[in-house]
N, C-alpha and C. Protein backbone atom coordinates (compact mmCIF):
# COMPACT_ATOMS: atom_id res chain seq x y z
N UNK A 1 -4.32 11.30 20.62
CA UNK A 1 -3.24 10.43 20.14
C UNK A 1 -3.19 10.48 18.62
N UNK A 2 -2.15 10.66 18.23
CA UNK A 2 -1.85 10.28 16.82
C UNK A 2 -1.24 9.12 16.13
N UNK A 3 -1.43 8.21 15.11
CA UNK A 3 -0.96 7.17 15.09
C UNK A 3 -0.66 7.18 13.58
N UNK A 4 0.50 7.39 13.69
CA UNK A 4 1.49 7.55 12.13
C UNK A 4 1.75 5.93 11.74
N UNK A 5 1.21 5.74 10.42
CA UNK A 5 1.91 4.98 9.27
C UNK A 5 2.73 5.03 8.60
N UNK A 6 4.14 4.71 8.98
CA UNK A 6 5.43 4.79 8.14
C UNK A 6 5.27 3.54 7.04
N UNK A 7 6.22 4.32 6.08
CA UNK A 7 6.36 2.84 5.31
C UNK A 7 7.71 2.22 6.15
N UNK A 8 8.11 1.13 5.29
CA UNK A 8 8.94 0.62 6.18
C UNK A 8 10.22 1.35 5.94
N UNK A 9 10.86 1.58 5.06
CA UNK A 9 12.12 2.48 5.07
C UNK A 9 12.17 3.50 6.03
N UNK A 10 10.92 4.17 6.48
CA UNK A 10 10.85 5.29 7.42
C UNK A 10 11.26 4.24 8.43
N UNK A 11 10.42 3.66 8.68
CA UNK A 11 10.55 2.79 10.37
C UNK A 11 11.57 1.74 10.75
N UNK A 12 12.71 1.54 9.75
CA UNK A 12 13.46 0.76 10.15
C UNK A 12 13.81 0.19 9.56
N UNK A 13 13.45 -0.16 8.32
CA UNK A 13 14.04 -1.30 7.83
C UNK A 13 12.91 -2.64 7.84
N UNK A 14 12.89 -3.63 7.24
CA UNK A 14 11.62 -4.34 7.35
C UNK A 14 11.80 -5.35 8.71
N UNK A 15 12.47 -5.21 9.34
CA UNK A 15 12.42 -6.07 10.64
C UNK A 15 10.98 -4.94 11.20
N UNK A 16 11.41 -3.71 11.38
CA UNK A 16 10.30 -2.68 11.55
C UNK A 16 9.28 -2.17 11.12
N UNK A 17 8.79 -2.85 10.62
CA UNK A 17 7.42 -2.09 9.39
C UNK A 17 6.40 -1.57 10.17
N UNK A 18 5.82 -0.74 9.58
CA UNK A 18 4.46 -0.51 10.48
C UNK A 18 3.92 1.34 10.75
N UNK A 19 3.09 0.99 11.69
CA UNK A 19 2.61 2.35 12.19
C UNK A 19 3.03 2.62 13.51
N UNK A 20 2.89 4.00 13.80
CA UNK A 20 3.52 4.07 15.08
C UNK A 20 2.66 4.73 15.80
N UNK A 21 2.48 3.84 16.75
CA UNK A 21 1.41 4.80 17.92
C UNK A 21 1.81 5.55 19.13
N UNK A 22 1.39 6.92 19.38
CA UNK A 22 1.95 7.19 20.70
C UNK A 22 0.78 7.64 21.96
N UNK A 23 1.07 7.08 22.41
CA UNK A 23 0.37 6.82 24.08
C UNK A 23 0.58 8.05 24.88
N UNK A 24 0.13 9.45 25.13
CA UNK A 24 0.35 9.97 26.32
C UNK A 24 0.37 9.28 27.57
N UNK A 25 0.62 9.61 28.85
CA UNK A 25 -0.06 9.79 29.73
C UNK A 25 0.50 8.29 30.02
N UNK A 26 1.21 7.66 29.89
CA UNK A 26 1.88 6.50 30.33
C UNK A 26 3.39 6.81 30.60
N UNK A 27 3.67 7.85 31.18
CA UNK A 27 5.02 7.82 31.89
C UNK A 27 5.98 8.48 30.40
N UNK A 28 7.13 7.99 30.37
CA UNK A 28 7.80 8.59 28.82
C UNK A 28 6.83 7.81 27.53
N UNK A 29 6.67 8.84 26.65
CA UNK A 29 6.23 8.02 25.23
C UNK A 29 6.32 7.24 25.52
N UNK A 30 5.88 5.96 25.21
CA UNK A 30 6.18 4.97 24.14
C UNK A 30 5.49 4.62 22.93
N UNK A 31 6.69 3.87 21.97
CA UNK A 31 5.98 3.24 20.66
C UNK A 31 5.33 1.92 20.59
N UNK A 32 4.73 1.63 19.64
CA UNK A 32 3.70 0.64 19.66
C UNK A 32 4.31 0.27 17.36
N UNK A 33 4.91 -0.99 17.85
CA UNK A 33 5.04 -1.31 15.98
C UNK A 33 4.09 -2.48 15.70
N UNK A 34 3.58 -2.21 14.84
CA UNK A 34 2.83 -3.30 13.86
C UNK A 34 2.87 -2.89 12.17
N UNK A 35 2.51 -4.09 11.76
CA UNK A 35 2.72 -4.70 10.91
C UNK A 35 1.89 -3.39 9.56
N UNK A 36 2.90 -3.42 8.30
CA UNK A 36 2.60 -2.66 7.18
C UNK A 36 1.67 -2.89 6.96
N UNK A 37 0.54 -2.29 6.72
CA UNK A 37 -0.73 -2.16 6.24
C UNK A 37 -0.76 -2.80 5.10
N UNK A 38 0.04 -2.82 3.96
CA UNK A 38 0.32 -3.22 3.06
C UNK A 38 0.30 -4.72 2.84
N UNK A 39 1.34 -4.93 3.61
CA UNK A 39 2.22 -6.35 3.40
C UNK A 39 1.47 -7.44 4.18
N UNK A 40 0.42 -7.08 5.42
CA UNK A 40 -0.77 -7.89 5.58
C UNK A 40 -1.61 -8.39 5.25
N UNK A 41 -1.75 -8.73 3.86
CA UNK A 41 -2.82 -9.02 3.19
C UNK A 41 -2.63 -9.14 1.60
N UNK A 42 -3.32 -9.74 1.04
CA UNK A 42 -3.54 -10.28 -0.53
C UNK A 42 -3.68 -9.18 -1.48
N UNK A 43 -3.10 -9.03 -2.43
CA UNK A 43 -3.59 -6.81 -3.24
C UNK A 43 -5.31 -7.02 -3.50
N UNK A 44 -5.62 -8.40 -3.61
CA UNK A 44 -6.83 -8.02 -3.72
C UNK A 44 -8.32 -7.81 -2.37
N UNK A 45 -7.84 -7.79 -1.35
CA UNK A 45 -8.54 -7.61 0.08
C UNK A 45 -8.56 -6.31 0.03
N UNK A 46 -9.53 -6.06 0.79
CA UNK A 46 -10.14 -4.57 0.64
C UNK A 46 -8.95 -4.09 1.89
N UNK A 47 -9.20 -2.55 1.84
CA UNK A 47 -7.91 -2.30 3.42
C UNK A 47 -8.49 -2.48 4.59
N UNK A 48 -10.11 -2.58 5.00
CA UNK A 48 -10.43 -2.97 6.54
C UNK A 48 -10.51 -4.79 6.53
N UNK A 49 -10.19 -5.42 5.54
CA UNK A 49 -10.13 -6.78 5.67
C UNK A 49 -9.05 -7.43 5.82
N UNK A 50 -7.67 -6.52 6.09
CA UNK A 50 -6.47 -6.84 6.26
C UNK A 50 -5.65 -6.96 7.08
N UNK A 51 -4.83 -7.58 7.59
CA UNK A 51 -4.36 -7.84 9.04
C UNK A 51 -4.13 -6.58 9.98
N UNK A 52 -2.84 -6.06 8.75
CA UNK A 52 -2.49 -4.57 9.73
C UNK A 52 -3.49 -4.01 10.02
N UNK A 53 -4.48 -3.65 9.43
CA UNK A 53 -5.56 -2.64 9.44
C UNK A 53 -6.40 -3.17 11.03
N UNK A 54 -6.12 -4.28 10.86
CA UNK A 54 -7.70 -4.99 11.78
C UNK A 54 -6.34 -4.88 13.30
N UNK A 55 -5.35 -4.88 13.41
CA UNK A 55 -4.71 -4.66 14.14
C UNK A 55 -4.43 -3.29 14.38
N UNK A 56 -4.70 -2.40 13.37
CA UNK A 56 -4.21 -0.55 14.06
C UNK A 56 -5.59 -0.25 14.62
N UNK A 57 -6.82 -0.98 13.99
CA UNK A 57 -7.93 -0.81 14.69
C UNK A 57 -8.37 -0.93 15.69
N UNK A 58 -7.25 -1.72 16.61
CA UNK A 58 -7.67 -2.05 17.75
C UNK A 58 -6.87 -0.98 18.90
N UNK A 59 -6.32 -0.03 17.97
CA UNK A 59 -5.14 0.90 19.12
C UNK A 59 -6.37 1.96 19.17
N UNK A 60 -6.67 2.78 18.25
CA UNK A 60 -7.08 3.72 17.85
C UNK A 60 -8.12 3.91 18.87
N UNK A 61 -8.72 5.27 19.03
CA UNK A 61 -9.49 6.11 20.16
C UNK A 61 -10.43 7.09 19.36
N UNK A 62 -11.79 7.26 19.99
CA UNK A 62 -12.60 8.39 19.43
C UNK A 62 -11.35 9.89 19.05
N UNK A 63 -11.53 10.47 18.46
CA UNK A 63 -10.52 11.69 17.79
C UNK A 63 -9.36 11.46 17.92
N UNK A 64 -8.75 10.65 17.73
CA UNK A 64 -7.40 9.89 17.30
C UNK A 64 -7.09 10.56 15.75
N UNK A 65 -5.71 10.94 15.66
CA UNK A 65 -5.68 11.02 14.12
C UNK A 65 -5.07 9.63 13.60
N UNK A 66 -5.37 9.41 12.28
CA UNK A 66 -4.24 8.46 11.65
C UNK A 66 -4.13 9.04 10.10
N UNK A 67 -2.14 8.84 10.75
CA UNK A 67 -1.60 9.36 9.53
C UNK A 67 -1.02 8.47 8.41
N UNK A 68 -1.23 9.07 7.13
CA UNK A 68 -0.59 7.95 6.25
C UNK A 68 0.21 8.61 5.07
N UNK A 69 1.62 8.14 4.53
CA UNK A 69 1.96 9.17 3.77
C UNK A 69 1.70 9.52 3.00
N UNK A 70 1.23 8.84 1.79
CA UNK A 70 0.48 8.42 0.47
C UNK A 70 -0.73 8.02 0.76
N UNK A 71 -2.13 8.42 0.19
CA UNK A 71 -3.32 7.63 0.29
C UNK A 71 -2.96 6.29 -0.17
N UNK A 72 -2.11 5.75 -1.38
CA UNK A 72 -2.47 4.37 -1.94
C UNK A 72 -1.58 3.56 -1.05
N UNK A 73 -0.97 4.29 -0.10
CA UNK A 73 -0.34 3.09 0.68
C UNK A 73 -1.39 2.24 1.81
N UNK A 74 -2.44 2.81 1.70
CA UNK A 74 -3.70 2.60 2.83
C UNK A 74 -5.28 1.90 1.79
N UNK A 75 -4.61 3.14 0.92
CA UNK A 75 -6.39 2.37 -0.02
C UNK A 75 -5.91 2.43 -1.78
N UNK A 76 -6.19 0.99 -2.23
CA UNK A 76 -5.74 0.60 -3.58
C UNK A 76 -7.54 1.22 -4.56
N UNK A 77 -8.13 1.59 -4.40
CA UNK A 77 -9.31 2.28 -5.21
C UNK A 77 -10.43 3.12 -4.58
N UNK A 78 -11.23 3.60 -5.30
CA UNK A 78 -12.49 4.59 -4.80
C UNK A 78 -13.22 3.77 -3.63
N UNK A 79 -13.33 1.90 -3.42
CA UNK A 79 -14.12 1.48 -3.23
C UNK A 79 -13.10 1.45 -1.53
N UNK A 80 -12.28 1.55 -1.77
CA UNK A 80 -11.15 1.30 -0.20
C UNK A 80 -11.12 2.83 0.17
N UNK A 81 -10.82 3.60 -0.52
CA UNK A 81 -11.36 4.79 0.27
C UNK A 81 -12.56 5.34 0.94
N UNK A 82 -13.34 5.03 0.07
CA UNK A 82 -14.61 5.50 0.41
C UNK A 82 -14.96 4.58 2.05
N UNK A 83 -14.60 3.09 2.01
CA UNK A 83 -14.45 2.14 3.16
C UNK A 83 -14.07 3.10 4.56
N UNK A 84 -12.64 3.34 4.00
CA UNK A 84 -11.76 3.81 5.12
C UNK A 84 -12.17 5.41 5.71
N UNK A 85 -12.72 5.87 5.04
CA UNK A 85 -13.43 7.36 5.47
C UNK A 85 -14.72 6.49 6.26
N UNK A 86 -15.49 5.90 5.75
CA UNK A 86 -16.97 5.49 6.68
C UNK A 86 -15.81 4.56 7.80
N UNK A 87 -15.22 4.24 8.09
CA UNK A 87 -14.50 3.42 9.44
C UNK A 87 -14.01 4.61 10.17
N UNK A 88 -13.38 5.54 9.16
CA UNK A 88 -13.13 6.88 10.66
C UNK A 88 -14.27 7.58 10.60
N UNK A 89 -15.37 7.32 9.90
CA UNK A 89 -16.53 8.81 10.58
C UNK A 89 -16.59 7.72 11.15
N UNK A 90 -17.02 6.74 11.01
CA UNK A 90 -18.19 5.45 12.51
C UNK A 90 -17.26 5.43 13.89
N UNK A 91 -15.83 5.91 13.74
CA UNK A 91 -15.11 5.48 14.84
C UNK A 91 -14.28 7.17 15.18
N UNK A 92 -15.06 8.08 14.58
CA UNK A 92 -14.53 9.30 15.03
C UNK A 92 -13.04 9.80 15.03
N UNK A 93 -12.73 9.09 13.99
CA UNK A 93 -11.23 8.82 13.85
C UNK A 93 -10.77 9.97 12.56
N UNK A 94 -9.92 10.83 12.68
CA UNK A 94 -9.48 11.79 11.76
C UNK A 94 -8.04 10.73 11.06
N UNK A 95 -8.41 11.35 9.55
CA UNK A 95 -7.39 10.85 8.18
C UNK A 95 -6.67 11.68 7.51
N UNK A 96 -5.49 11.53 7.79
CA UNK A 96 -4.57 12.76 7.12
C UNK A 96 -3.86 12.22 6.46
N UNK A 97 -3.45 12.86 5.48
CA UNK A 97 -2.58 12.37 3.97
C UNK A 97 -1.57 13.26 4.31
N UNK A 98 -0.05 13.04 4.15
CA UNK A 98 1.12 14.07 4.22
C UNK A 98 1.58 13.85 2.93
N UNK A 99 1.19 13.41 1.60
CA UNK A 99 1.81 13.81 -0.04
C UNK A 99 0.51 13.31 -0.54
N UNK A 100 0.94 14.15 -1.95
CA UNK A 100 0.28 13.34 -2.95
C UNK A 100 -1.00 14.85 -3.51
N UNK A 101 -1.72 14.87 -3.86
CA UNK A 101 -2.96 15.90 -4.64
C UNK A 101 -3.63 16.18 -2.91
N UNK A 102 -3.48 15.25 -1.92
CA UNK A 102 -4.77 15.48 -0.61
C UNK A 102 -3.80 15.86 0.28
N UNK A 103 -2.47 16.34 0.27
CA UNK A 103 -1.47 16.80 1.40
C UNK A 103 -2.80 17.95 2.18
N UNK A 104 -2.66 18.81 1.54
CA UNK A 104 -3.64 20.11 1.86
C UNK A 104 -4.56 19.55 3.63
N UNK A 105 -5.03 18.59 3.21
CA UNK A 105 -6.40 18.26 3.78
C UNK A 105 -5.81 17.39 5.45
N UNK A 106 -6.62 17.98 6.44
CA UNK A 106 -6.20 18.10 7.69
C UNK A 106 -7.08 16.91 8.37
N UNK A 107 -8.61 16.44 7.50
CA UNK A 107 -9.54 15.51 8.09
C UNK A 107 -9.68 15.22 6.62
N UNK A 108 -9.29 13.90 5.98
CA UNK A 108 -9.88 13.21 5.06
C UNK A 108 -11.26 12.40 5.47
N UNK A 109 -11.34 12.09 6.44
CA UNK A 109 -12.69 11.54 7.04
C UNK A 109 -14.17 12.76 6.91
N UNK A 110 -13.53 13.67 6.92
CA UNK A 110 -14.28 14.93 7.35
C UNK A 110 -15.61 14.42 5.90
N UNK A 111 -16.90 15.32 5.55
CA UNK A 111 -18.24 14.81 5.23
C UNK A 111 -18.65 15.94 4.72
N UNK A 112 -17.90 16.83 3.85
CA UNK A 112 -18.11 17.97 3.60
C UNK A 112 -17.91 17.69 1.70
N UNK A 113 -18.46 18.87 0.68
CA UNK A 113 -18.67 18.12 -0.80
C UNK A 113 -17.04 18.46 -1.05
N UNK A 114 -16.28 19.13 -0.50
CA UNK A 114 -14.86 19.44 -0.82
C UNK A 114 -14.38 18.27 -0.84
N UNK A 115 -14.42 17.80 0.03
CA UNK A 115 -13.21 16.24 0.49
C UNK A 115 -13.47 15.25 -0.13
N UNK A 116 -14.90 14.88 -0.06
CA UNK A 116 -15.29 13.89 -1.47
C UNK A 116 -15.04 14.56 -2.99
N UNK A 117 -15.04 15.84 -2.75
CA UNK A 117 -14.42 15.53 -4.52
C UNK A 117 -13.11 15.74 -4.37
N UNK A 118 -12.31 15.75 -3.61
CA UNK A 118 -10.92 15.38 -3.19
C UNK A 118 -9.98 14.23 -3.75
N UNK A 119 -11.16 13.15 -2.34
CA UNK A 119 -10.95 11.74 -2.45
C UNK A 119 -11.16 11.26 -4.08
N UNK A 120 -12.32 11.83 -4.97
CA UNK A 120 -11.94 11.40 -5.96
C UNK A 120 -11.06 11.74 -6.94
N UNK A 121 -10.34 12.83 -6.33
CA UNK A 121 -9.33 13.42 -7.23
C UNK A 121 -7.93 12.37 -7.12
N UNK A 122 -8.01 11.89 -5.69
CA UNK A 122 -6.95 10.60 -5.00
C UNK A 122 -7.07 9.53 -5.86
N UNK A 123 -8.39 9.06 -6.17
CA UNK A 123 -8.67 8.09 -6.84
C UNK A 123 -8.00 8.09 -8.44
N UNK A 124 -8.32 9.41 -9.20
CA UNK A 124 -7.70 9.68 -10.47
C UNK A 124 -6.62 9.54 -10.07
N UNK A 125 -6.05 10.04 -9.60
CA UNK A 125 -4.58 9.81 -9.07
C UNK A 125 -3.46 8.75 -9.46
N UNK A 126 -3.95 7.81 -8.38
CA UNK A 126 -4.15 6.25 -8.98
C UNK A 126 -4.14 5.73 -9.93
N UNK A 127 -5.39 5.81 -10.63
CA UNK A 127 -5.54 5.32 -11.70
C UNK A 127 -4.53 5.67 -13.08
N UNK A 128 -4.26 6.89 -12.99
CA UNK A 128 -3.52 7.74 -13.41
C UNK A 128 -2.12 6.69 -13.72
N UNK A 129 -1.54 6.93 -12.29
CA UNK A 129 -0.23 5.77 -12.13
C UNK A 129 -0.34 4.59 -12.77
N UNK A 130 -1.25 4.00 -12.22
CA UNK A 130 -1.67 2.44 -13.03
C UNK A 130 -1.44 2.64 -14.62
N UNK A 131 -2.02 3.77 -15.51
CA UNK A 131 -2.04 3.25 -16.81
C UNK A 131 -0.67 4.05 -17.18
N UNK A 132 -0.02 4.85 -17.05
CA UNK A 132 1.55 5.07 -17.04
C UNK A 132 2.54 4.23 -16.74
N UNK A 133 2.57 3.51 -15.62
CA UNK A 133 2.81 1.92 -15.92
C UNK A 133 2.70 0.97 -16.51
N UNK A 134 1.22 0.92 -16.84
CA UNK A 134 1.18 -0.22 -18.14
C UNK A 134 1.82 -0.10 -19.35
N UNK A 135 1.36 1.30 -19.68
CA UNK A 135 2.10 1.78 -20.65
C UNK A 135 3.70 1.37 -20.93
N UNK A 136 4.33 1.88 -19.82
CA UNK A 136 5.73 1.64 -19.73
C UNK A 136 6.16 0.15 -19.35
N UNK A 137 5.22 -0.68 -19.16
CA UNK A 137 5.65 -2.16 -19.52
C UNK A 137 5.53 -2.28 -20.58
N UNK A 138 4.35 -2.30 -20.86
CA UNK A 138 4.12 -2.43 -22.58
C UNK A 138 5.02 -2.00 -23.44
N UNK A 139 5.78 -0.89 -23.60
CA UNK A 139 6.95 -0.67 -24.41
C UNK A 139 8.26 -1.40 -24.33
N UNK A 140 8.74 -1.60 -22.88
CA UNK A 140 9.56 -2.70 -22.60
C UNK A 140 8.96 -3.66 -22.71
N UNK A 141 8.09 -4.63 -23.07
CA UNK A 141 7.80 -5.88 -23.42
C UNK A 141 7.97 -5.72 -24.90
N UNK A 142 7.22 -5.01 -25.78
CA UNK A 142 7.22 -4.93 -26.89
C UNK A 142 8.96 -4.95 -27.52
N UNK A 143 9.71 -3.70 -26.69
CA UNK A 143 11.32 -3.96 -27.41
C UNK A 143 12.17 -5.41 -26.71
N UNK A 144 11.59 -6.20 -25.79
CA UNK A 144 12.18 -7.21 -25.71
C UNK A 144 12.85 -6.93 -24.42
N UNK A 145 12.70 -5.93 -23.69
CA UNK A 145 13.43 -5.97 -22.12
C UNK A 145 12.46 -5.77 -21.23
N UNK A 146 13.67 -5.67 -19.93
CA UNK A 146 12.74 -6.04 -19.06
C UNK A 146 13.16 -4.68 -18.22
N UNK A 147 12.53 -4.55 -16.38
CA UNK A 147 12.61 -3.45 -15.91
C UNK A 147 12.87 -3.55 -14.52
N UNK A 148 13.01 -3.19 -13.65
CA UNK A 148 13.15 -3.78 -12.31
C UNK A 148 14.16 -4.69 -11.80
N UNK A 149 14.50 -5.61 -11.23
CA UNK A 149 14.91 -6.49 -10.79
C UNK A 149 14.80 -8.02 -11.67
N UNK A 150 14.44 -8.05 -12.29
CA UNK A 150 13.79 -9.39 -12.88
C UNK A 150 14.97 -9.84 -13.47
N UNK A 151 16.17 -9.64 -14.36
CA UNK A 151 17.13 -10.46 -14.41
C UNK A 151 18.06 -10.98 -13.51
N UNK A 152 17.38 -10.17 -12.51
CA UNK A 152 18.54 -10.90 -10.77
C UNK A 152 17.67 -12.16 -10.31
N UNK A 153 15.98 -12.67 -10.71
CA UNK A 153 15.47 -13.25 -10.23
C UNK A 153 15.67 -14.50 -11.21
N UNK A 154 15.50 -14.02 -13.00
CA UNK A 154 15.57 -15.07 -13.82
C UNK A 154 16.83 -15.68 -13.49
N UNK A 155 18.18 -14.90 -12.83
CA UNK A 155 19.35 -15.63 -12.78
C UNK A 155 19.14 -16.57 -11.52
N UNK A 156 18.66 -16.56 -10.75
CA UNK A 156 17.93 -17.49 -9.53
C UNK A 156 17.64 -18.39 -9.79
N UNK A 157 16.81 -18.29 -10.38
CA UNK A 157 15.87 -19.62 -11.66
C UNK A 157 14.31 -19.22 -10.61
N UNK A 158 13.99 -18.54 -10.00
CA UNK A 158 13.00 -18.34 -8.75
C UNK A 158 11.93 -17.66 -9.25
N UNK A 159 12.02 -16.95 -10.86
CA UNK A 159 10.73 -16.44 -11.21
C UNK A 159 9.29 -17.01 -11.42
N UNK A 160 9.58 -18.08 -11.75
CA UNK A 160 8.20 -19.31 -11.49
C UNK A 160 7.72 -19.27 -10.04
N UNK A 161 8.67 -19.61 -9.27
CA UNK A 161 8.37 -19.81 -8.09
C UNK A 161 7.78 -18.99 -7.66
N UNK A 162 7.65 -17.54 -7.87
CA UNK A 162 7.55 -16.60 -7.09
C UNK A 162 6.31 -16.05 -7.80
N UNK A 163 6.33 -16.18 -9.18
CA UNK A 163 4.72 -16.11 -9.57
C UNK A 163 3.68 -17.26 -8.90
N UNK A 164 4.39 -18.53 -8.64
CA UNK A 164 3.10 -19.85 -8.41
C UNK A 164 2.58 -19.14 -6.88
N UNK A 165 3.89 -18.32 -6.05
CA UNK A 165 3.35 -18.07 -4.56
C UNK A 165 2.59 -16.77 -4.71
N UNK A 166 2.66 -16.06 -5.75
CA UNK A 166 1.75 -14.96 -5.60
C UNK A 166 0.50 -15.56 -5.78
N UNK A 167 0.28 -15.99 -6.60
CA UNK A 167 -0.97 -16.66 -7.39
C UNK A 167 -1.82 -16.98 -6.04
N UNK A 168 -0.66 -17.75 -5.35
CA UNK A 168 -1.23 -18.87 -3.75
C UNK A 168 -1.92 -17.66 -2.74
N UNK A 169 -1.20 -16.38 -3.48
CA UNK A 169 -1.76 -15.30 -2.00
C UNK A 169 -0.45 -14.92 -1.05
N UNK A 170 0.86 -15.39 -1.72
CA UNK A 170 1.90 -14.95 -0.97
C UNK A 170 1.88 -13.10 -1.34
N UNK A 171 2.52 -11.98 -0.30
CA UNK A 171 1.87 -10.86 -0.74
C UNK A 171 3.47 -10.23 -1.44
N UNK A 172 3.48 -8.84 -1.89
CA UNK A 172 4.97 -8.80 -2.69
C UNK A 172 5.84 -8.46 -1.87
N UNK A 173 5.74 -8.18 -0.11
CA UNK A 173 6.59 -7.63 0.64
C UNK A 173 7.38 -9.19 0.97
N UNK A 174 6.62 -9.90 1.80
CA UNK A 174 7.01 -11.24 1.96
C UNK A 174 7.91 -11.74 0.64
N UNK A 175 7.75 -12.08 -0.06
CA UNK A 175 8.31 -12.95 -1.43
C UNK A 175 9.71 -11.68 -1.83
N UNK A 176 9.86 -10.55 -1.56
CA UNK A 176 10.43 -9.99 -1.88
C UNK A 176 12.00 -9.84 -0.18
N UNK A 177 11.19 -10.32 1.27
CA UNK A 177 12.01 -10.76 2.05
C UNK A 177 12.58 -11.92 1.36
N UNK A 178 11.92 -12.80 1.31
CA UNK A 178 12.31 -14.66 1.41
C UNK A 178 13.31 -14.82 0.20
N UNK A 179 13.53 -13.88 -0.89
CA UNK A 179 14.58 -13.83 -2.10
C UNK A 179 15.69 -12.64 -1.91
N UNK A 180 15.20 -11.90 -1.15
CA UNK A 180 16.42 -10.75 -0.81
C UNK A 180 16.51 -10.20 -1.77
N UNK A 181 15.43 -9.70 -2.21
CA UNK A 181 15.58 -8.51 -3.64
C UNK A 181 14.36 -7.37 -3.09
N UNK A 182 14.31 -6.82 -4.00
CA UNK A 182 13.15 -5.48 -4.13
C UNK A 182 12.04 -5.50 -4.70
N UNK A 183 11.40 -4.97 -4.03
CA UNK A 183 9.72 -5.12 -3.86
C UNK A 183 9.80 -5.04 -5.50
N UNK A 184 10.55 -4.25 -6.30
CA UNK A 184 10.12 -3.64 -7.33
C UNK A 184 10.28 -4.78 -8.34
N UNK A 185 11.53 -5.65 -7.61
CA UNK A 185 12.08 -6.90 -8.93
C UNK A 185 10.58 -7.93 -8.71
N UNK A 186 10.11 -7.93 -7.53
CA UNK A 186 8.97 -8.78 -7.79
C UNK A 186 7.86 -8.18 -8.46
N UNK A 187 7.58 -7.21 -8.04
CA UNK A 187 6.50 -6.22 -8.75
C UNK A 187 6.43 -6.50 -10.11
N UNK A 188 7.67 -6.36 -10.81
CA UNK A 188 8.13 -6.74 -11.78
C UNK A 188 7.70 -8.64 -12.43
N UNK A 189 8.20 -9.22 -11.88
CA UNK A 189 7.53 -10.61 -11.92
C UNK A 189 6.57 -11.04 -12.46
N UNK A 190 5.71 -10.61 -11.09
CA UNK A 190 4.23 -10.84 -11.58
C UNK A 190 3.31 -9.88 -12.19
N UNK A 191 3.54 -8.81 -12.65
CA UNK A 191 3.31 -7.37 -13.26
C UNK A 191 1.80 -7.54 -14.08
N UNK A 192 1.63 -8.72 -15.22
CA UNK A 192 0.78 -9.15 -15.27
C UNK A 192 -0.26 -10.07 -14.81
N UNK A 193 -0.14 -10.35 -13.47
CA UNK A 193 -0.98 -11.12 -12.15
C UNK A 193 -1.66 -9.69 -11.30
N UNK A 194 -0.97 -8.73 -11.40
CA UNK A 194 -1.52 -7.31 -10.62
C UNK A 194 -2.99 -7.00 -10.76
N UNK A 195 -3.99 -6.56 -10.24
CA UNK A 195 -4.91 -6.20 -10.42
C UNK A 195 -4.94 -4.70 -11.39
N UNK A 196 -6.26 -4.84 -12.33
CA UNK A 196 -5.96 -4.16 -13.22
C UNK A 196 -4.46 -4.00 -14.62
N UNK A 197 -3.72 -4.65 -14.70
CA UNK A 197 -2.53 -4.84 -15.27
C UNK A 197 -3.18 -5.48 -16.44
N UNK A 198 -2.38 -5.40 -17.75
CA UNK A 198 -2.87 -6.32 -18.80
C UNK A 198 -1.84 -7.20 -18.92
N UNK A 199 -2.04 -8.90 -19.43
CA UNK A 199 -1.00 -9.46 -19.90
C UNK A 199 -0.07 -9.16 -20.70
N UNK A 200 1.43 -9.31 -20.33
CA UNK A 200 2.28 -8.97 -21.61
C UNK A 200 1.95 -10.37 -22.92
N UNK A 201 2.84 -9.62 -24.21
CA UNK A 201 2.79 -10.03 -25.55
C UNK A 201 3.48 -11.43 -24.96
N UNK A 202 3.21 -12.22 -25.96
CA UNK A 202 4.31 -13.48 -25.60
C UNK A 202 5.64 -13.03 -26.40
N UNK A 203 6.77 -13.30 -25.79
CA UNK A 203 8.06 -12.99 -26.37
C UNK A 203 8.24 -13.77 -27.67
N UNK A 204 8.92 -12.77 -28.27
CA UNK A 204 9.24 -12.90 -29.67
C UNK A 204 9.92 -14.59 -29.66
């Protein structure tokens, strides 16, 4: 069995989020939807401490693959990867990446010195993104604008609000349903609440 992780634009739309499992041997296919790996949980919970996760865990089978499109849509650092490789060797479970520096690689779980210096190439990766972002806030903070969505939210009056619910542990998929904007205008929001992120300047 293989059990693909779409993001949600693949799968539907966010009424649909999730991974998709398919079942031989039960008459026609069928699918199996649950919940974004992502959007289950707090950015700061590791990925086996998170709803979706603790829920795809319960589909999954000795040599099962699971697919994901992006590593960081599954693991936010070295310390969540490294996690999620020891959960598929302990559960015999194969990890495949379809983009990103680890497309190549057919068993990310696999225990060989290639794949670990792979995974940490995934990890640079990452990190990589993270400070190219900061960066590029930091210049838009510094000239006085903004980036994303955030003047559709300040016109709301909802940007407080939506920082006090992150703060609470609301996650950015949710808060980004409940206002009818984009992940990105909230992203945006709380940009300096993100893990790893630096505070912006106070405005001029």
């Amino acid at each position: 069995m293989t059990i693909d992780y779409l993001d949600p634009w693949v799968g539907g739309g966010d009424d649909q989020p999730g991974f998709l499992g398919q079942f031989p041997g039960h008459g026609p296919t069928p699918t199996r939807w649950g919940a974004d790996l992502q959007q289950c949980g707090h950015l700061l919970q590791g990925a086996l401490d998170r709803a979706g996760f603790r829920r795809l865990a319960g589909y999954v089978r000795p040599r099962d693959t699971l697919t994901v499109s992006e590593l960081y849509r599954l693991c936010r650092d070295l310390a969540d990867i490294l996690a999620v490789r020891g959960w598929c060797q302990q559960h015999q479970v194969k990890l495949h990446v379809l983009a990103g520096s680890l497309l190549g690689i057919t068993d990310l779980a696999a225990t060989d010195t290639t794949t670990t210096m792979l995974v940490s190439v995934g990890q640079f990766q990452r990190d990589l993104q993270h400070e190219l972002t900061r960066e590029g806030l930091a210049v838009a903070w510094v000239e006085g604008s903004t980036s994303g969505g955030l003047p559709r939210l300040v016109q709301l009056g909802v940007t407080n609000q939506i920082r006090q619910a992150y703060r609470t542990g609301a996650s950015i998929a949710a808060l980004a349903r409940e206002h009818g904007v984009s992940r990105g205008a909230i992203r945006t929001a709380v940009a300096d609440l993100l893990p790893d992120q630096p505070h912006p300047p106070a405005p001029p």
